[in-house]
Protein backbone atom coordinates (compact mmCIF):
# COMPACT_ATOMS: atom_id res chain seq x y z
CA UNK A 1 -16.35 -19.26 -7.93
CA UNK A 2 -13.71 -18.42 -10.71
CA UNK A 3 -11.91 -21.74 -11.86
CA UNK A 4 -8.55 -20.43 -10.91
CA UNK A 5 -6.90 -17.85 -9.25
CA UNK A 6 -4.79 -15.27 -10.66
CA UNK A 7 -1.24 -15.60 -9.42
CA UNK A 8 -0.16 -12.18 -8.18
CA UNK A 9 3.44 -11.53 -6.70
CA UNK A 10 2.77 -10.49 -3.12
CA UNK A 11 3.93 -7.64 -1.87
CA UNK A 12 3.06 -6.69 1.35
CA UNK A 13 5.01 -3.47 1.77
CA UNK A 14 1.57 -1.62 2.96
CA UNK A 15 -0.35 -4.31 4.14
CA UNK A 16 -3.82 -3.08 4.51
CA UNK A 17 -6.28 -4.99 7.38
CA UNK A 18 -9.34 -4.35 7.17
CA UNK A 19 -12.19 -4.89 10.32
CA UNK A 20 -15.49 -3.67 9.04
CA UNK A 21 -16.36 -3.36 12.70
CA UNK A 22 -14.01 -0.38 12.29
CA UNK A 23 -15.08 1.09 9.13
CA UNK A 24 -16.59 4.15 10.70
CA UNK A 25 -16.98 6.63 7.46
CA UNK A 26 -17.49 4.05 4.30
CA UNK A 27 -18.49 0.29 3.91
CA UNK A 28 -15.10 -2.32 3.94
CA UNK A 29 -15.24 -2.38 -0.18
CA UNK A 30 -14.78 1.38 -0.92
CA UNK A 31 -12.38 1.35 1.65
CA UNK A 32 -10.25 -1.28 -0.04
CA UNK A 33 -10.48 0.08 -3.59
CA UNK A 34 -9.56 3.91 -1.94
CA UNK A 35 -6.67 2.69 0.23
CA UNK A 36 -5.64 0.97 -3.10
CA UNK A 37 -5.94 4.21 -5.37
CA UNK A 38 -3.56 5.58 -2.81
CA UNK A 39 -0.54 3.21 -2.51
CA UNK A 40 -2.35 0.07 -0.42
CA UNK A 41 -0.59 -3.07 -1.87
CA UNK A 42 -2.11 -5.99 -0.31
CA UNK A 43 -5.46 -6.31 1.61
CA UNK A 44 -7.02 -8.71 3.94
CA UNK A 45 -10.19 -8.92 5.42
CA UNK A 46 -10.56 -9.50 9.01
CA UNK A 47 -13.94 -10.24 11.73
CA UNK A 48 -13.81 -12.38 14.79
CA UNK A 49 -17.68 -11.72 14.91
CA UNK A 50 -18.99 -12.55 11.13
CA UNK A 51 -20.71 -16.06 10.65
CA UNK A 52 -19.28 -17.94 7.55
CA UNK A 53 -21.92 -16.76 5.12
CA UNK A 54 -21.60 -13.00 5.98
CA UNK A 55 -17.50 -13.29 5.78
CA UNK A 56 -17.65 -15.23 3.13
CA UNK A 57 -19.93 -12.33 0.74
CA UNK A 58 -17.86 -9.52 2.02
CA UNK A 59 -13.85 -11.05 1.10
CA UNK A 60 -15.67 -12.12 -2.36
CA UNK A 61 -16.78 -8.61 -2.87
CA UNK A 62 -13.56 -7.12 -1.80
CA UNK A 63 -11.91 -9.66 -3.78
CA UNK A 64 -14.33 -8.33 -7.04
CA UNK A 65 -13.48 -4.96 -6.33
CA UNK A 66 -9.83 -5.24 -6.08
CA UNK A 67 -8.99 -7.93 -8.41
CA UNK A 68 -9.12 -5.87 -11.69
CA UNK A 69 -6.61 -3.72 -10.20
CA UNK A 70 -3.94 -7.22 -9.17
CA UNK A 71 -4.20 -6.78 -5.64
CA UNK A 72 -4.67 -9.54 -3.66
CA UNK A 73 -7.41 -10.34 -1.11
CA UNK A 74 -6.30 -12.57 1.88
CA UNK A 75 -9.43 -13.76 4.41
CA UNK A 76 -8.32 -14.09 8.17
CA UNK A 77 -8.22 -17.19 9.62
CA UNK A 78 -11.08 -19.45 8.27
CA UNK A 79 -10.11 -21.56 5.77
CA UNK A 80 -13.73 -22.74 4.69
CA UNK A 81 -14.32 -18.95 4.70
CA UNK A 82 -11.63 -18.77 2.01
CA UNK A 83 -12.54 -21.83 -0.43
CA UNK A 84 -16.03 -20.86 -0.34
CA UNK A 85 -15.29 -16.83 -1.47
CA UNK A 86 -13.16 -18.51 -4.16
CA UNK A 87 -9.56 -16.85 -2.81
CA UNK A 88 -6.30 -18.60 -2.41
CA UNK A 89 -4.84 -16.33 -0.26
CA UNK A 90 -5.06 -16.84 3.32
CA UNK A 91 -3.87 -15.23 6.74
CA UNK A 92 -2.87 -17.43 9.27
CA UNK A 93 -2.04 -16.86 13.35
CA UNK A 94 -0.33 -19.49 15.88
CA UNK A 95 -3.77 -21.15 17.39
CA UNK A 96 -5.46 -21.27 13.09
CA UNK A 97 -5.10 -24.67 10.96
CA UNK A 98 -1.71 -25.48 9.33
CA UNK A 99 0.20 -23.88 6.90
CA UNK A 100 0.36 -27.38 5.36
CA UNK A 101 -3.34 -27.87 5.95
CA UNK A 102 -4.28 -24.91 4.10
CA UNK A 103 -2.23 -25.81 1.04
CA UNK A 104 -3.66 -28.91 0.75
CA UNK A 105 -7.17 -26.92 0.53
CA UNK A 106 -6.47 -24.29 -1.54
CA UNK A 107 -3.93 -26.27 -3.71
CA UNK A 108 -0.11 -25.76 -4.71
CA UNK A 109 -0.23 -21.99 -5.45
CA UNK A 110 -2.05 -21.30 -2.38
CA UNK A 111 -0.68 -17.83 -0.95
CA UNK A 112 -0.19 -18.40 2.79
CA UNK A 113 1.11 -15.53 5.33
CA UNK A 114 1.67 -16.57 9.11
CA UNK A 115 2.16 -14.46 12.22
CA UNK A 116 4.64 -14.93 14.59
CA UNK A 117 5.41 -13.35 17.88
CA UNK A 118 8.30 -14.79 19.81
CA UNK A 119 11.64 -16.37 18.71
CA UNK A 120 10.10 -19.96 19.71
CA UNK A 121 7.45 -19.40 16.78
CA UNK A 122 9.85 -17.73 14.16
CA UNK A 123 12.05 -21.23 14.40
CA UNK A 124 8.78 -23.47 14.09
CA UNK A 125 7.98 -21.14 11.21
CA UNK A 126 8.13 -23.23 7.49
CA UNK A 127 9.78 -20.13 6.25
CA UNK A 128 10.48 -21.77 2.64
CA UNK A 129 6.31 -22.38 2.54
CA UNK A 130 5.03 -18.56 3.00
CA UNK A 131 4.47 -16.08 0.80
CA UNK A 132 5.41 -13.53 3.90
CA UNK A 133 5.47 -13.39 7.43
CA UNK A 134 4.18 -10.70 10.09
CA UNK A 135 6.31 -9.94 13.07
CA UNK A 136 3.60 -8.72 16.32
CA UNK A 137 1.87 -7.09 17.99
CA UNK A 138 4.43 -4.45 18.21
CA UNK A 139 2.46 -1.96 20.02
CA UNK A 140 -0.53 -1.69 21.50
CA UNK A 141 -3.97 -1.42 19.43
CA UNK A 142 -7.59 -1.39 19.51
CA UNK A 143 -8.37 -3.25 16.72
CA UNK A 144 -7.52 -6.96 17.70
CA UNK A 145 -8.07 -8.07 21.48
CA UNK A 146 -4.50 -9.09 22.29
CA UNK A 147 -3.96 -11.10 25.56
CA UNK A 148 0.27 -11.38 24.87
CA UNK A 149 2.07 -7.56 25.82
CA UNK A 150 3.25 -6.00 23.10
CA UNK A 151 6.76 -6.83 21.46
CA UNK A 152 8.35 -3.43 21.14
CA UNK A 153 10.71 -2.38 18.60
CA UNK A 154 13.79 -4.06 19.78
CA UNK A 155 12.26 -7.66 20.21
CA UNK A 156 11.03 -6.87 16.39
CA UNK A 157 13.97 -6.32 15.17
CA UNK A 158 15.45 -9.21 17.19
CA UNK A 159 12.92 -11.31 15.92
CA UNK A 160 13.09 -9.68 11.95
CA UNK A 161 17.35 -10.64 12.17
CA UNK A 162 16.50 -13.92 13.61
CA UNK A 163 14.80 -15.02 10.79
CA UNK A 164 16.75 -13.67 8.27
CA UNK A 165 19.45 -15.93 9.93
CA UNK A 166 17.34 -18.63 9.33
CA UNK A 167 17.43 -18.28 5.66
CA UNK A 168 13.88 -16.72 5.80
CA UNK A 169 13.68 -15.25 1.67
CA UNK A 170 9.81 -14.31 2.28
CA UNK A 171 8.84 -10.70 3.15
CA UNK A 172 8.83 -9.77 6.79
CA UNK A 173 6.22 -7.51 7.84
CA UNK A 174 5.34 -5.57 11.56
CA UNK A 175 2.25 -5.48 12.54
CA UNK A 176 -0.27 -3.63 15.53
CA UNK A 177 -0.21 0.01 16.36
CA UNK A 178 1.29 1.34 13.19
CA UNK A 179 0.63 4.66 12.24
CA UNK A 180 2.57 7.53 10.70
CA UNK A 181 3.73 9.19 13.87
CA UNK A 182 5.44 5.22 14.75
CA UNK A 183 6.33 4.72 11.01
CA UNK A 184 9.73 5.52 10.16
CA UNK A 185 10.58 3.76 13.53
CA UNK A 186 9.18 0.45 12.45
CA UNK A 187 10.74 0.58 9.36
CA UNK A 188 13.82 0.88 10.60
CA UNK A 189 13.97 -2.40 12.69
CA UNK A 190 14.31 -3.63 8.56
CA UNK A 191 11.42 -5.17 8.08
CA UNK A 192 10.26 -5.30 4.09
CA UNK A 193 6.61 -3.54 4.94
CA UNK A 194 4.22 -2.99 7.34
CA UNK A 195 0.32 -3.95 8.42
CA UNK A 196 -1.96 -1.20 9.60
CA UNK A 197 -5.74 -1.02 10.61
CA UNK A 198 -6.71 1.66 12.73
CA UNK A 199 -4.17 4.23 10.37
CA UNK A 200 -6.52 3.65 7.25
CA UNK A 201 -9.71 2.27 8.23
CA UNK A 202 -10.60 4.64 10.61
CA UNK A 203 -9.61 8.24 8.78
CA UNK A 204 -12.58 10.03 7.54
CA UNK A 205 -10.27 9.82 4.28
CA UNK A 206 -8.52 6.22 3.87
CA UNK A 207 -7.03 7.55 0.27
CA UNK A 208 -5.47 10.23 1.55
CA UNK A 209 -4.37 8.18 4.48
CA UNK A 210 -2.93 5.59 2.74
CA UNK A 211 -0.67 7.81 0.26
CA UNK A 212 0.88 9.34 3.25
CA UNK A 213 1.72 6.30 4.74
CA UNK A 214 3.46 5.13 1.29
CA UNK A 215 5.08 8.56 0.50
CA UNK A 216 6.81 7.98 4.14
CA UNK A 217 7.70 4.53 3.25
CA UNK A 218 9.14 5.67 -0.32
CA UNK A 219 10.99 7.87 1.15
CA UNK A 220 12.73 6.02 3.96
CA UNK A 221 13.54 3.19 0.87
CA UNK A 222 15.06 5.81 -1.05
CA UNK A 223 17.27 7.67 1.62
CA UNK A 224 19.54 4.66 2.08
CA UNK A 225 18.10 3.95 5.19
């Protein structure tokens, strides 16, 4: 375990999540370090079906891979998962441990992302204590078994303002069903990035994948949108 984390600024503007039950064409590590080469900014690893010890060797080997290149690694979920792989970065949902818990494992520079779906969790969110925050599901998905409908577009945006209004300063990012044909829409409910699964990890060619993805988002920054 390294003594102490490198302290990257997080930004989330293509958010790459990564199941390895979905990694069809190469293993979860050379999809991280190609979705990286072409424009991925931020990574986190994701199972609902890994034991500890399993999770725990693939995020540290991700983390390996991806930390030469100052991209962080966030782990889904389990905080012992987390500590043990040596990474202070950590995803959290609504039913997970506490934002506060988790700092007071991984210590004061812990980086801490939350999801929220509704307006009721955006005002319980401690805004001022995340590194960024992830609006969803907007649309449907296959990746993550989802029992709540999804949000659609306007209740994201809704959601996205309400924050804002709340003095939110972290990034806001969508998340569930994004893909380039749903892009440009998502981005336009003005969120700061977006969170995509299927888009990357499934394409026979996650590089080539990914650089589309940011060459759309580069250019719907830089048309005044």
């Amino acid at each position: 375990m390294p003594p102490e984390y490198p302290m990257w600024e997080i930004d989330p503007s293509l958010y790459l999540v990564i199941n390895p039950e979905q990694c069809r064409h190469q293993s979860p590590v050379d999809i991280a370090k190609n979705a990286v080469a072409g424009g991925v900014s931020t990574v986190q690893i994701r199972t609902k079906v890994m034991c500890d010890q399993s999770y725990t060797e693939l995020a540290a080997q991700v983390d390996q891979a991806l930390r030469p290149l100052h991209v962080p690694v966030f782990v889904n979920d389990r905080l012992e998962v987390a500590a043990a792989a040596g990474i202070n970065c950590i995803h959290l949902g609504q039913d997970d441990v506490s934002v506060h818990e988790a700092r007071h494992t991984l210590g004061p520079d812990a980086q801490i992302g939350l999801t929220v779906r509704s307006m009721e969790e955006a005002d319980k969110a401690p805004t001022q204590d995340l590194s960024y925050l992830s609006v969803g599901g907007v649309f449907t998905t296959r990746s993550k078994a989802n029992p709540d409908p999804p949000i659609g577009l306007t209740k994201l945006k809704n959601i996205v303002r309400h924050l804002r209004s709340r003095g939110a300063s972290c990034p806001i990012i969508a998340i569930s069903g994004i893909n380039q044909t749903n892009l440009e829409s998502v981005l336009s409910t003005e969120v700061d990035g977006v969170a995509v699964v299927s888009a990357i990890c499934e394409s026979d060619n996650p590089e080539a994948a990914a650089r589309e993805l940011r060459r759309t988002i580069h250019l719907y920054q830089t048309s005044g949108n």
